[in-house]
PDB file of N, CA and C in Angstrom:
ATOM      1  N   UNK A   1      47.345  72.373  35.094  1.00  0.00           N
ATOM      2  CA  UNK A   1      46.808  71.129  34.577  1.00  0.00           C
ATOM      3  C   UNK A   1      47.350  70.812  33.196  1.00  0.00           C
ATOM      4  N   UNK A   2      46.989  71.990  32.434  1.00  0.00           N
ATOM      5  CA  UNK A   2      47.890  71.494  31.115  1.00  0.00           C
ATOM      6  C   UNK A   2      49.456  71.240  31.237  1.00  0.00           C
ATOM      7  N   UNK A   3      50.230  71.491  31.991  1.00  0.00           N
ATOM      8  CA  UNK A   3      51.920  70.816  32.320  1.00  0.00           C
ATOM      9  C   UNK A   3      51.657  69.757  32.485  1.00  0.00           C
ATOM     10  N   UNK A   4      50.565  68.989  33.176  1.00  0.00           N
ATOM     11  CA  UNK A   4      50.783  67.879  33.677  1.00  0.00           C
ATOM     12  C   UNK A   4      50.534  66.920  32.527  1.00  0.00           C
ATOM     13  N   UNK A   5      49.098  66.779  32.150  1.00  0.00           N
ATOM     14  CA  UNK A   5      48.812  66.647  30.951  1.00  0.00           C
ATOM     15  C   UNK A   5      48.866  66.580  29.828  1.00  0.00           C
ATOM     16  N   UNK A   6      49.327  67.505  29.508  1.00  0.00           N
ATOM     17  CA  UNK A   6      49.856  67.711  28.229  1.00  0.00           C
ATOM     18  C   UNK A   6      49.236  67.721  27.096  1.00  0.00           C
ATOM     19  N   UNK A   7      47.705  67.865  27.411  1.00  0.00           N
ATOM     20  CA  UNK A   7      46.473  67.821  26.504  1.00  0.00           C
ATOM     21  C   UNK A   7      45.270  69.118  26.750  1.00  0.00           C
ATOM     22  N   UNK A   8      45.265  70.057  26.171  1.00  0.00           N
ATOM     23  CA  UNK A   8      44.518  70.557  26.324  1.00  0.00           C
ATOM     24  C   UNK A   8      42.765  70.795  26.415  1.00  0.00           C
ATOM     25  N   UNK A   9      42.105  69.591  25.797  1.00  0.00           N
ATOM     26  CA  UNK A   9      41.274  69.406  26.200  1.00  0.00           C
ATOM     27  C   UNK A   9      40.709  67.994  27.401  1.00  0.00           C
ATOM     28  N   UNK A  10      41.991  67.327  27.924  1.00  0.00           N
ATOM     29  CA  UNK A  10      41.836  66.759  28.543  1.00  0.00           C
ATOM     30  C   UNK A  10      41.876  67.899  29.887  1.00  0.00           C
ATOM     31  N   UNK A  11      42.615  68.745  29.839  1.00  0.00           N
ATOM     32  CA  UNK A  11      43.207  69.853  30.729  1.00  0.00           C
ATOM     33  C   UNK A  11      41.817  70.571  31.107  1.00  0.00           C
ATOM     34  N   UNK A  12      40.853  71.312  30.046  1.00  0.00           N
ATOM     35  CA  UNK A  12      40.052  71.718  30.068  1.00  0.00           C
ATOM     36  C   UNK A  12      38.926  70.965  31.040  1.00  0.00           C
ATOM     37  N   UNK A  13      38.776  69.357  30.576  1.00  0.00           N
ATOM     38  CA  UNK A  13      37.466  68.668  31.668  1.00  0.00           C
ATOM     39  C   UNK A  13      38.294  68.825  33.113  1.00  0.00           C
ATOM     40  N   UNK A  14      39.296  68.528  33.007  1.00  0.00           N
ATOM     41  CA  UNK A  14      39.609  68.674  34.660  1.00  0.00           C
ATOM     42  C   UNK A  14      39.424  69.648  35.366  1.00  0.00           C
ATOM     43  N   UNK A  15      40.143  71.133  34.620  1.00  0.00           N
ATOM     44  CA  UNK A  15      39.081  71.846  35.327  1.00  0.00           C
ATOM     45  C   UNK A  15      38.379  72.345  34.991  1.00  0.00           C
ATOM     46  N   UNK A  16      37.215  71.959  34.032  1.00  0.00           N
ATOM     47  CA  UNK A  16      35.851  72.442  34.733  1.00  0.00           C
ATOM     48  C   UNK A  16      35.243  71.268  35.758  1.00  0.00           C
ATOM     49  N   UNK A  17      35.502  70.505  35.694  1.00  0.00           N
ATOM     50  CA  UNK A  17      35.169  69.890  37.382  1.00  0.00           C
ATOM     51  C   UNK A  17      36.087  69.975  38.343  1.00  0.00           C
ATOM     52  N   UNK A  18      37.294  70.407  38.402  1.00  0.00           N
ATOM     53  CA  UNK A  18      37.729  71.103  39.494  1.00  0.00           C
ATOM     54  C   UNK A  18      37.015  72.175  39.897  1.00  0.00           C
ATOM     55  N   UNK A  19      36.071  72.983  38.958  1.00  0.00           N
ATOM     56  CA  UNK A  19      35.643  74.128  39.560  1.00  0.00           C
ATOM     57  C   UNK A  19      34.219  73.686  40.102  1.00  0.00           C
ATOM     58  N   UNK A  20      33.704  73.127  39.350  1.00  0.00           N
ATOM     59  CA  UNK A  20      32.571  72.389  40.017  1.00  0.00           C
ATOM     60  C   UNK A  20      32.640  71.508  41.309  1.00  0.00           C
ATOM     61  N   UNK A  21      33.836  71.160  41.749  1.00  0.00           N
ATOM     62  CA  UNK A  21      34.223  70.481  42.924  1.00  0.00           C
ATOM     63  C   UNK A  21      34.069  71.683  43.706  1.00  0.00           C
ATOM     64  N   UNK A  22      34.954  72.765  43.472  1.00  0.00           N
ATOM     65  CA  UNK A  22      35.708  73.557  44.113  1.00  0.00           C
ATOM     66  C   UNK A  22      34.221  73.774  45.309  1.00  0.00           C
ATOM     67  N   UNK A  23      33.424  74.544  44.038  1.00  0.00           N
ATOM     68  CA  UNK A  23      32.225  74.979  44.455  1.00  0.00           C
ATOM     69  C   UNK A  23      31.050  74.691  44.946  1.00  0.00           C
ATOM     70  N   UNK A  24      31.352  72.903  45.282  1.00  0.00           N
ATOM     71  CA  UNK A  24      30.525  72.378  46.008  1.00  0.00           C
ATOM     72  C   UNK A  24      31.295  72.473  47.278  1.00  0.00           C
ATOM     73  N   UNK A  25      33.082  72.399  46.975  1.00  0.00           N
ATOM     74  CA  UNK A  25      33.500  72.724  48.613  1.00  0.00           C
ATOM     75  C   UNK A  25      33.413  73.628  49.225  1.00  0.00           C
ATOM     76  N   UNK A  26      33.509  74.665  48.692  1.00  0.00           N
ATOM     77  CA  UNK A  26      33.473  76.358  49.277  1.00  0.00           C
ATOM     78  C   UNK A  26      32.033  76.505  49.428  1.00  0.00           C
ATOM     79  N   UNK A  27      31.237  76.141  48.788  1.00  0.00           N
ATOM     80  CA  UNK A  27      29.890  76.672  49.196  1.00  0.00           C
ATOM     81  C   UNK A  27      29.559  78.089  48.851  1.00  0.00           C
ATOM     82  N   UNK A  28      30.054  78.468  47.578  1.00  0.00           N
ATOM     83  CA  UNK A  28      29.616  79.642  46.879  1.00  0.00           C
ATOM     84  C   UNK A  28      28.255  79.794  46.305  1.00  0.00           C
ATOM     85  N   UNK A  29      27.126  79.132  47.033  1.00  0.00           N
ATOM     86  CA  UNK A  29      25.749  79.410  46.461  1.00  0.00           C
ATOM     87  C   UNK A  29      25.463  80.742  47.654  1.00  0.00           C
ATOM     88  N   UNK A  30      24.664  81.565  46.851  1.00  0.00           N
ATOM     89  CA  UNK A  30      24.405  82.742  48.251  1.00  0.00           C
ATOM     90  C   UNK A  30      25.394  83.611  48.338  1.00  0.00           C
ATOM     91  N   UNK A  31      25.380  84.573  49.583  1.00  0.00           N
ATOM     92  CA  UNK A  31      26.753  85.508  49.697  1.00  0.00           C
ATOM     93  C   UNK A  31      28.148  84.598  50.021  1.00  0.00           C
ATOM     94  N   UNK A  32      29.049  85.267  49.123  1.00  0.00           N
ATOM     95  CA  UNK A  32      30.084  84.233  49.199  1.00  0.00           C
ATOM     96  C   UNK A  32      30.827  84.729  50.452  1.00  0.00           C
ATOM     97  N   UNK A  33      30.792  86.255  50.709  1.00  0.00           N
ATOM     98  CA  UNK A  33      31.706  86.623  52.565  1.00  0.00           C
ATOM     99  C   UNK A  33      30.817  85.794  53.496  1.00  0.00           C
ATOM    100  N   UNK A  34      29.537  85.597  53.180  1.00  0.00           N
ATOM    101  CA  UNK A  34      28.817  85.025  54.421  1.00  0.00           C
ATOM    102  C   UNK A  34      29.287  83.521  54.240  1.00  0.00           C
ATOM    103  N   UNK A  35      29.595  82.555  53.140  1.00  0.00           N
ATOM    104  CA  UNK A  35      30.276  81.304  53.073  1.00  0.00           C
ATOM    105  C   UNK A  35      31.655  81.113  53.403  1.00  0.00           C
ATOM    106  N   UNK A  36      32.540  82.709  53.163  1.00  0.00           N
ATOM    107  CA  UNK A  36      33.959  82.122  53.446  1.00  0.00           C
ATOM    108  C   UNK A  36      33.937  82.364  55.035  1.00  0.00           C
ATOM    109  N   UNK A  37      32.909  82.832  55.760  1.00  0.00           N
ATOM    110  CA  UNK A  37      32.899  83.408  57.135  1.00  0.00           C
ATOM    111  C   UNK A  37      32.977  82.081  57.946  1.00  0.00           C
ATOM    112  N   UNK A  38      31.672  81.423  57.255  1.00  0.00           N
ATOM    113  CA  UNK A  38      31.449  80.009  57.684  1.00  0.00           C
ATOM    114  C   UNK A  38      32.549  79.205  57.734  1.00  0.00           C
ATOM    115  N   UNK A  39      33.291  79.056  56.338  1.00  0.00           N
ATOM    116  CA  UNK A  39      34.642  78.193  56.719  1.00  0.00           C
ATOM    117  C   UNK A  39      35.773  78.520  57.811  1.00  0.00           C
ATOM    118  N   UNK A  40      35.874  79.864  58.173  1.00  0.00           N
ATOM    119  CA  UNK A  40      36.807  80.609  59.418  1.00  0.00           C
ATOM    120  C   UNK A  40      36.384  79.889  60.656  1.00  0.00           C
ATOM    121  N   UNK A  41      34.720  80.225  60.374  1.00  0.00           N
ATOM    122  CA  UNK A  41      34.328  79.493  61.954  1.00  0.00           C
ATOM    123  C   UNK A  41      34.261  78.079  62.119  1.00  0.00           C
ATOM    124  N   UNK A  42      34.595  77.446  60.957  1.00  0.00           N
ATOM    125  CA  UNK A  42      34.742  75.808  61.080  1.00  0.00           C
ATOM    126  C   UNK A  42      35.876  75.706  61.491  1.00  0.00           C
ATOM    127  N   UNK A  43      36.681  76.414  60.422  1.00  0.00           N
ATOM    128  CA  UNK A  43      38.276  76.097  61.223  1.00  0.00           C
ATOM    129  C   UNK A  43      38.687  76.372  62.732  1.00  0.00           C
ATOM    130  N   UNK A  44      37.977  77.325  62.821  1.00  0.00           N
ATOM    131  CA  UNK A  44      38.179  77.912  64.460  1.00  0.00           C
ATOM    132  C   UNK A  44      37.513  76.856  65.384  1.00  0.00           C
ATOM    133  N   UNK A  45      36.513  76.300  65.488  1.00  0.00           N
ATOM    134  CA  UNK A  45      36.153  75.335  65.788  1.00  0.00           C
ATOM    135  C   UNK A  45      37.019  73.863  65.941  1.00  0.00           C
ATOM    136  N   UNK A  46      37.357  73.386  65.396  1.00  0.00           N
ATOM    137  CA  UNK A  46      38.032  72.651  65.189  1.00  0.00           C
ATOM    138  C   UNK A  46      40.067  72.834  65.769  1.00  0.00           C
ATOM    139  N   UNK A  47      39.941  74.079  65.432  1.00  0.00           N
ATOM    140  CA  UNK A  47      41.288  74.543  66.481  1.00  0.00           C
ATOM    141  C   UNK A  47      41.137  74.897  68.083  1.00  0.00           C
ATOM    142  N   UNK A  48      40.072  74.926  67.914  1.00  0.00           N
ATOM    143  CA  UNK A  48      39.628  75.252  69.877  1.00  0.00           C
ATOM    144  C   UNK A  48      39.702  73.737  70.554  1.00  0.00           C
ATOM    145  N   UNK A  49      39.196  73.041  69.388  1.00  0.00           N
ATOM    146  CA  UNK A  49      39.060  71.301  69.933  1.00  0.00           C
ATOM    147  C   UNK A  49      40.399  70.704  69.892  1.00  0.00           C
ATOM    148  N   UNK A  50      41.093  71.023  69.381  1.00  0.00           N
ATOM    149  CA  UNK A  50      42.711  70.260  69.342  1.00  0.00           C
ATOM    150  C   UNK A  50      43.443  70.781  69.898  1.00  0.00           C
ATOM    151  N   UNK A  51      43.444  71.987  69.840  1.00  0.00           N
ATOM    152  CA  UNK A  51      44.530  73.257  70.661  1.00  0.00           C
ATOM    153  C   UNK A  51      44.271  74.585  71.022  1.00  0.00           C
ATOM    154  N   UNK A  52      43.543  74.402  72.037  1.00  0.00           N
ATOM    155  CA  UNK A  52      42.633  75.405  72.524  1.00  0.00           C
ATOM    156  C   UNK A  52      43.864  76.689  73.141  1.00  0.00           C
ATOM    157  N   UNK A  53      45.032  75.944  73.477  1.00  0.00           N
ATOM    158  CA  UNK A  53      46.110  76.718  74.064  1.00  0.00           C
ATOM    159  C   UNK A  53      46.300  77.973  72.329  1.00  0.00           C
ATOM    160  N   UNK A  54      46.792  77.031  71.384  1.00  0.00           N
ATOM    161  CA  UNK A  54      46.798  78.076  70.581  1.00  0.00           C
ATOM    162  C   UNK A  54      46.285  78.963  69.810  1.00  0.00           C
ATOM    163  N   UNK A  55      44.789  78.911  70.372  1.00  0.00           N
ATOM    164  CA  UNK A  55      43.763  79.930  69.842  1.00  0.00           C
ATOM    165  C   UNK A  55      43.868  81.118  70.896  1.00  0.00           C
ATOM    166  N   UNK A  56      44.485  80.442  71.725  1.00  0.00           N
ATOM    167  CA  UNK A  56      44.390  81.646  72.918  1.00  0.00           C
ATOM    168  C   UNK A  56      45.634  82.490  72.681  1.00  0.00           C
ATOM    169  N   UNK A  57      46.828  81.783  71.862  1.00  0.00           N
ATOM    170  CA  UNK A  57      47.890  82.908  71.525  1.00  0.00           C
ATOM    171  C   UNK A  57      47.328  83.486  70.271  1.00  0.00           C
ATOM    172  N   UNK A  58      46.793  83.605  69.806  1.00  0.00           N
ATOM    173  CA  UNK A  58      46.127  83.740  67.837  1.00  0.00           C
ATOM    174  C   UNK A  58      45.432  84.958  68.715  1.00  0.00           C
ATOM    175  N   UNK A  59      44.884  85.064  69.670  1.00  0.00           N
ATOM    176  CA  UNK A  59      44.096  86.303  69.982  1.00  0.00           C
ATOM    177  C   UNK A  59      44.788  86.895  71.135  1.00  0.00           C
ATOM    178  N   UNK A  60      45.629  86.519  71.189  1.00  0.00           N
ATOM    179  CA  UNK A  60      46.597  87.206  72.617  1.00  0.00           C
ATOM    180  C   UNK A  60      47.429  88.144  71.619  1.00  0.00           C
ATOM    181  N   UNK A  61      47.711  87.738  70.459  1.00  0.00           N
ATOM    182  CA  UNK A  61      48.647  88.260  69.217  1.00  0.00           C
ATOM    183  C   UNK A  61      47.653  88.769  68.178  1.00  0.00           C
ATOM    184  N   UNK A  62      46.536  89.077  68.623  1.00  0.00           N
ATOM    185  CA  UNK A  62      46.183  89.975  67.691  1.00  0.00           C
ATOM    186  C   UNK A  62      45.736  89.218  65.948  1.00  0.00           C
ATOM    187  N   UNK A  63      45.626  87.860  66.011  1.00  0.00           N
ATOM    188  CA  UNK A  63      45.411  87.291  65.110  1.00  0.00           C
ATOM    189  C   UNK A  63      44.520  85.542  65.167  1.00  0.00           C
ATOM    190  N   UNK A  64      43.635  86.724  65.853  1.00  0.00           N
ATOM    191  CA  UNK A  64      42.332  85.478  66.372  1.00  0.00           C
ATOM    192  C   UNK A  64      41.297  84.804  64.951  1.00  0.00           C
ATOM    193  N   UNK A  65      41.525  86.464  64.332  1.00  0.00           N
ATOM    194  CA  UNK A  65      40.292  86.362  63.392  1.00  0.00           C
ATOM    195  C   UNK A  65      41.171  85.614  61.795  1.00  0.00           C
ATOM    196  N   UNK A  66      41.772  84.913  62.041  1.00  0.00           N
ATOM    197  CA  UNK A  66      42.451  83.559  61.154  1.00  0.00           C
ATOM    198  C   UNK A  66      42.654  84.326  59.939  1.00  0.00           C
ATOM    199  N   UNK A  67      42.972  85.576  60.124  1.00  0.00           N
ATOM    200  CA  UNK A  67      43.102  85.956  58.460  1.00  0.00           C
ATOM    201  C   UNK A  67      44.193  85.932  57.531  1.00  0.00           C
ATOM    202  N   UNK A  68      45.259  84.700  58.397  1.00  0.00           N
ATOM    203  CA  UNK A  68      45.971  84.153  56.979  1.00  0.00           C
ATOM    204  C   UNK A  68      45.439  83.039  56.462  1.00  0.00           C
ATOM    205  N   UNK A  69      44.441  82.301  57.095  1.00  0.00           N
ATOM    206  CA  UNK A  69      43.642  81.170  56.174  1.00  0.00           C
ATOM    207  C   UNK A  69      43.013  81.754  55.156  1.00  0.00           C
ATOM    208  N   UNK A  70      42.495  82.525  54.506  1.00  0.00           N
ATOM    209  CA  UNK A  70      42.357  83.312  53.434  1.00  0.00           C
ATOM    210  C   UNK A  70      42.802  83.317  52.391  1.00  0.00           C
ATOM    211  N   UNK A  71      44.242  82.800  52.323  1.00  0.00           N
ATOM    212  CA  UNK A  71      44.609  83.203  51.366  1.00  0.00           C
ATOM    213  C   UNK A  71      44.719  80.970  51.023  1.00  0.00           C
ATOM    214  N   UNK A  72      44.948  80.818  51.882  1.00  0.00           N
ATOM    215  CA  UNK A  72      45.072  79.327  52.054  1.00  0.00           C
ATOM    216  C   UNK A  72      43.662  78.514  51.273  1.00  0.00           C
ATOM    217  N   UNK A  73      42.874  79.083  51.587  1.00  0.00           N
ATOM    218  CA  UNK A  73      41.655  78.621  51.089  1.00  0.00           C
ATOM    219  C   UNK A  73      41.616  78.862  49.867  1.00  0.00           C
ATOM    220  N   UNK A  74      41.673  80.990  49.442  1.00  0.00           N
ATOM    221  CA  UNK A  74      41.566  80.712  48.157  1.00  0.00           C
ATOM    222  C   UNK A  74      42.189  80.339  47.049  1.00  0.00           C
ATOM    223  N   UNK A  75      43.586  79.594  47.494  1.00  0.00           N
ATOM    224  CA  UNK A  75      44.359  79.067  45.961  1.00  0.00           C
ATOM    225  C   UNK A  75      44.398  77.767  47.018  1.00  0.00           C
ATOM    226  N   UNK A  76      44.152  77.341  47.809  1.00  0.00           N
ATOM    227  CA  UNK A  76      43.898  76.088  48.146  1.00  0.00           C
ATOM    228  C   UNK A  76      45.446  75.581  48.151  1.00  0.00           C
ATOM    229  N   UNK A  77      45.887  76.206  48.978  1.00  0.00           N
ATOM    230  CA  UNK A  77      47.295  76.028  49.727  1.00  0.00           C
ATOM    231  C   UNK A  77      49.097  76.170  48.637  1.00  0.00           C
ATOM    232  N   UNK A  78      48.275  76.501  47.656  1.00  0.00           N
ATOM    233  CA  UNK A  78      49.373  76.704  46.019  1.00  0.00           C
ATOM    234  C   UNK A  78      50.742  77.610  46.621  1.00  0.00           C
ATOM    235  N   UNK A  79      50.666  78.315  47.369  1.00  0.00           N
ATOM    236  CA  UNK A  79      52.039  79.177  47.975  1.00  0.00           C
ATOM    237  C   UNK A  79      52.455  78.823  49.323  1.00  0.00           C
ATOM    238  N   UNK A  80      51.701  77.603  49.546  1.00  0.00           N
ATOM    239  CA  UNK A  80      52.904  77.222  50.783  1.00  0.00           C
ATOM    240  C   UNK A  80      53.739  75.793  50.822  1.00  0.00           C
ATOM    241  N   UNK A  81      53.331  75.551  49.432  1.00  0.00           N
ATOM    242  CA  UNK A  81      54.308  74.129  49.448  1.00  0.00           C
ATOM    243  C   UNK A  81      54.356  74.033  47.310  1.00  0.00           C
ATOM    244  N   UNK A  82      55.731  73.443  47.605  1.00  0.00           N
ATOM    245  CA  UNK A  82      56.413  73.242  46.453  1.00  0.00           C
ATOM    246  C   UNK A  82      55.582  72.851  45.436  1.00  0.00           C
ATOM    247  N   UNK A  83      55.849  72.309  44.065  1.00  0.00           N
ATOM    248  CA  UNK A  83      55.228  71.905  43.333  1.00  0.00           C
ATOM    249  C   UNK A  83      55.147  70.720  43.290  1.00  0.00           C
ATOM    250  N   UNK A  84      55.825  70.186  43.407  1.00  0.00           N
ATOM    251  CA  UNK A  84      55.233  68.474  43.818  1.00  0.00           C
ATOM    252  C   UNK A  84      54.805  67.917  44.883  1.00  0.00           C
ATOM    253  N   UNK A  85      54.783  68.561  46.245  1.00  0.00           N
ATOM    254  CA  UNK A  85      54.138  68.569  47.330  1.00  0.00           C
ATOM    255  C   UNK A  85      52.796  69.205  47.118  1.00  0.00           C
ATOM    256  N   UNK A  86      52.247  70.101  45.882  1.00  0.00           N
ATOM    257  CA  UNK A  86      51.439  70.502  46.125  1.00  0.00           C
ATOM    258  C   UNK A  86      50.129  69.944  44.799  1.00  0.00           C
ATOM    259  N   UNK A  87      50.775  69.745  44.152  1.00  0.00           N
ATOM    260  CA  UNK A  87      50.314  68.318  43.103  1.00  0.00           C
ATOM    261  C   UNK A  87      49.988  66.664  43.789  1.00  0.00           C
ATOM    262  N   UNK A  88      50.456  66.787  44.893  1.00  0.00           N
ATOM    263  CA  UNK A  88      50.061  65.421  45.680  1.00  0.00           C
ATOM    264  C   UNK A  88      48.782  66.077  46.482  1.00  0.00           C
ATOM    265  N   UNK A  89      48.872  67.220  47.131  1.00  0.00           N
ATOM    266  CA  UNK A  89      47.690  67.804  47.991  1.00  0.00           C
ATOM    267  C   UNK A  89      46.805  67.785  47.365  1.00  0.00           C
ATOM    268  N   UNK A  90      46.897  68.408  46.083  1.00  0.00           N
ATOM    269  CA  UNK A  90      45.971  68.599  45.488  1.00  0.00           C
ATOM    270  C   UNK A  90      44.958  67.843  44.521  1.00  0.00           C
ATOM    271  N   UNK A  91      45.986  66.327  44.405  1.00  0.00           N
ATOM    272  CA  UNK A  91      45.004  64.697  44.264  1.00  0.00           C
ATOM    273  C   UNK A  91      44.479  64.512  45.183  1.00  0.00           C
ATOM    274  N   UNK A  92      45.065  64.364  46.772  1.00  0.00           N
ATOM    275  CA  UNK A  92      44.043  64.147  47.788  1.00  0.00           C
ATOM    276  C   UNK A  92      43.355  64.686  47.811  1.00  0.00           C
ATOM    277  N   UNK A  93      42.776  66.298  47.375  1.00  0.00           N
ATOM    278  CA  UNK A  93      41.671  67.231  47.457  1.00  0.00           C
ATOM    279  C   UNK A  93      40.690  66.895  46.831  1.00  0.00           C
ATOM    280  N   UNK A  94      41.184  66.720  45.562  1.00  0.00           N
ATOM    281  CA  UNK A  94      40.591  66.599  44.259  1.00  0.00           C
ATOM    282  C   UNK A  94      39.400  65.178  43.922  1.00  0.00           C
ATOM    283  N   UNK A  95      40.530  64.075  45.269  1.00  0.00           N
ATOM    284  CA  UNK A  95      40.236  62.927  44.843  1.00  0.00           C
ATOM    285  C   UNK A  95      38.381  62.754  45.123  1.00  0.00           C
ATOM    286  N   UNK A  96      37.685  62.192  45.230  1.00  0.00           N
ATOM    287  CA  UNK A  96      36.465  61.655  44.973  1.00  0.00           C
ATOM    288  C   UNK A  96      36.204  60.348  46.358  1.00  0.00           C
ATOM    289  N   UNK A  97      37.518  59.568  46.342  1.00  0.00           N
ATOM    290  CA  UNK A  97      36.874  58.611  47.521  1.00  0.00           C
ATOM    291  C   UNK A  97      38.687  59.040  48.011  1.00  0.00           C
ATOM    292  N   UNK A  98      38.778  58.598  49.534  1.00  0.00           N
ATOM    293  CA  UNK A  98      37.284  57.975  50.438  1.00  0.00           C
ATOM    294  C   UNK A  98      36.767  59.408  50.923  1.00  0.00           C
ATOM    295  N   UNK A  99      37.124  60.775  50.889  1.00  0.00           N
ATOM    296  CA  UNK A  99      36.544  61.701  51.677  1.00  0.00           C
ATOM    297  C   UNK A  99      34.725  62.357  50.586  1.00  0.00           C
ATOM    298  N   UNK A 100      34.730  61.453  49.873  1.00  0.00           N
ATOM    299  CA  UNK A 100      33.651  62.463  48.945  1.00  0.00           C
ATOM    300  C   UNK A 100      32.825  61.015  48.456  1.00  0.00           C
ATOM    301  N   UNK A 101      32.323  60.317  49.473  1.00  0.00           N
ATOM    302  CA  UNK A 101      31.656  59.021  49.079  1.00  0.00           C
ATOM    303  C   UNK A 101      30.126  59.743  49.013  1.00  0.00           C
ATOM    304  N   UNK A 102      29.681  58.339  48.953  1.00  0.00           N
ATOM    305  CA  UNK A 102      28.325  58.665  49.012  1.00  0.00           C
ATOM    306  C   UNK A 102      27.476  59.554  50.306  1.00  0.00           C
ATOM    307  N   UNK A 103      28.181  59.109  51.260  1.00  0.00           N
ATOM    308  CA  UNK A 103      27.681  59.920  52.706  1.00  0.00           C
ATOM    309  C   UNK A 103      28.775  61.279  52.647  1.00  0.00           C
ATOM    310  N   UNK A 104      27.993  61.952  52.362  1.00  0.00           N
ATOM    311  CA  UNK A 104      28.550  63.238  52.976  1.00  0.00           C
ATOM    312  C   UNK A 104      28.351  63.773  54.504  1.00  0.00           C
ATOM    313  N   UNK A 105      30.047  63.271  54.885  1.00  0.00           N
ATOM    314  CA  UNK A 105      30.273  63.730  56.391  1.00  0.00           C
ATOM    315  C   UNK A 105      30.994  65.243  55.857  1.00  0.00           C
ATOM    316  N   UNK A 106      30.756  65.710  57.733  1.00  0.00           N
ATOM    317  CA  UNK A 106      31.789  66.997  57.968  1.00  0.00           C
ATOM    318  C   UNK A 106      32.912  67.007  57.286  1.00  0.00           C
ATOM    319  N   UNK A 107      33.703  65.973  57.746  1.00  0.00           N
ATOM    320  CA  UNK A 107      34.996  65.789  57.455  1.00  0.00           C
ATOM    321  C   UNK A 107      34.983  65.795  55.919  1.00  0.00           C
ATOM    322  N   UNK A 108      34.277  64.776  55.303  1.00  0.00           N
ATOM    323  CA  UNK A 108      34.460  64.832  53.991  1.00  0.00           C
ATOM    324  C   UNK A 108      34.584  65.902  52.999  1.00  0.00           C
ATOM    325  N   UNK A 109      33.238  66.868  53.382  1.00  0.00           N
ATOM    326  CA  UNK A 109      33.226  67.844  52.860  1.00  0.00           C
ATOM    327  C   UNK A 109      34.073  69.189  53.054  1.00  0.00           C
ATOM    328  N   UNK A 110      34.884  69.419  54.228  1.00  0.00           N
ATOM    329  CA  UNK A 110      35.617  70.045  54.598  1.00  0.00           C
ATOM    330  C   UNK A 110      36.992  69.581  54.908  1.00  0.00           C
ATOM    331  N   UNK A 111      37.670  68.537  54.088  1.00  0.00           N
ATOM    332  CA  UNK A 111      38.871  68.080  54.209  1.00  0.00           C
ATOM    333  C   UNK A 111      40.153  69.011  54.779  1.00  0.00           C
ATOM    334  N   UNK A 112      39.546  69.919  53.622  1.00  0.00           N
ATOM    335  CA  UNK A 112      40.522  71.431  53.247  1.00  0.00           C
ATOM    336  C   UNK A 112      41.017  71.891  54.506  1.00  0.00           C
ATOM    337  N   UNK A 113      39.608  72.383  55.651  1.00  0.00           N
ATOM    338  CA  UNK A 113      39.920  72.452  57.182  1.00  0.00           C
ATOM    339  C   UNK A 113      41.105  71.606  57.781  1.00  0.00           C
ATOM    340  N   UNK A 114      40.467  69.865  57.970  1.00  0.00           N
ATOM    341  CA  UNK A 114      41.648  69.417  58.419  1.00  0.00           C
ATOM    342  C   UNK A 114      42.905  69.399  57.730  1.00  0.00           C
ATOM    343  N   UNK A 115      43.096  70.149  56.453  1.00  0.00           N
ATOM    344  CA  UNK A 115      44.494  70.230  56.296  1.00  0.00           C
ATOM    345  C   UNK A 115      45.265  71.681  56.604  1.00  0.00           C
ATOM    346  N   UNK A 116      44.297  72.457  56.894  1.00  0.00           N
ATOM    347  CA  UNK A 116      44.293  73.773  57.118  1.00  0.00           C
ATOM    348  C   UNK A 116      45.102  73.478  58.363  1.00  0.00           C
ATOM    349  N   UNK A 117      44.625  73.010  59.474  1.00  0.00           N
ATOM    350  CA  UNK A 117      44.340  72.120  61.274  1.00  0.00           C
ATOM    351  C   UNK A 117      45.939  71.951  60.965  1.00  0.00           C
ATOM    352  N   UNK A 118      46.570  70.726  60.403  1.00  0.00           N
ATOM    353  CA  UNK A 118      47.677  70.184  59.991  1.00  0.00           C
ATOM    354  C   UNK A 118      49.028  70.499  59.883  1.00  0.00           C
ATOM    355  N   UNK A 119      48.732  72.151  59.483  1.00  0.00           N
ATOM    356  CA  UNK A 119      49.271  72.860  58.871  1.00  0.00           C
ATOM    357  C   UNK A 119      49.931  73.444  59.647  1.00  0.00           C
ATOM    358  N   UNK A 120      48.920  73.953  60.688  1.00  0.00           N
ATOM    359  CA  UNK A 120      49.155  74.929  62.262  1.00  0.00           C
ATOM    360  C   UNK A 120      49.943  74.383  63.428  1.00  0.00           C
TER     361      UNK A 120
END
């Protein structure tokens, strides 16, 4: 944030409400393995509904239990795409509308998933 910026206390509010975002997305109130468990089984969910064929190779191969989304989640996709591909992801994440309106849907609140989905 401060590269981009170039202000350090402008750098600073961003993220501390990036982290305050973060943590309304992840859902770190409570045990946090029992919250990141929850996001596995959303994603899995959501991959059974689009491509049920390739959940069935993910566990035919020994890699049902999604444990490279893990790492995806926790830097929120920072090592699989460039830096300016990942400075654009990470405005759409970040952004506030339209996925973070006043109605909090599924989708909204779990964007991250369908980009997770996207990805695969």
């Amino acid at each position: 944030l401060l590269f981009v910026l170039e202000d350090e206390v402008d750098a600073f509010w961003c993220f501390y409400t990036f982290m305050d975002h973060v943590e309304s997305m992840m859902n770190f109130q409570g045990d946090p393995t029992v919250n990141m468990l929850t996001q596995f089984k959303e994603l899995r969910v959501l991959m059974e509904a689009v491509d049920p064929d390739f959940i069935a190779y993910l566990e035919a191969n020994d890699c049902g239990d999604l444990g490279f989304f893990f790492r995806w989640l926790l830097v929120l996709f920072k090592r699989e795409y460039g830096y300016p591909q990942i400075l654009r992801l990470w405005e759409v994440l970040w952004r506030d509308e339209p996925f973070h309106g006043e109605e909090q849907s599924s989708t909204a609140t779990n964007f991250h998933l369908v980009e997770s989905l996207s990805m695969l």
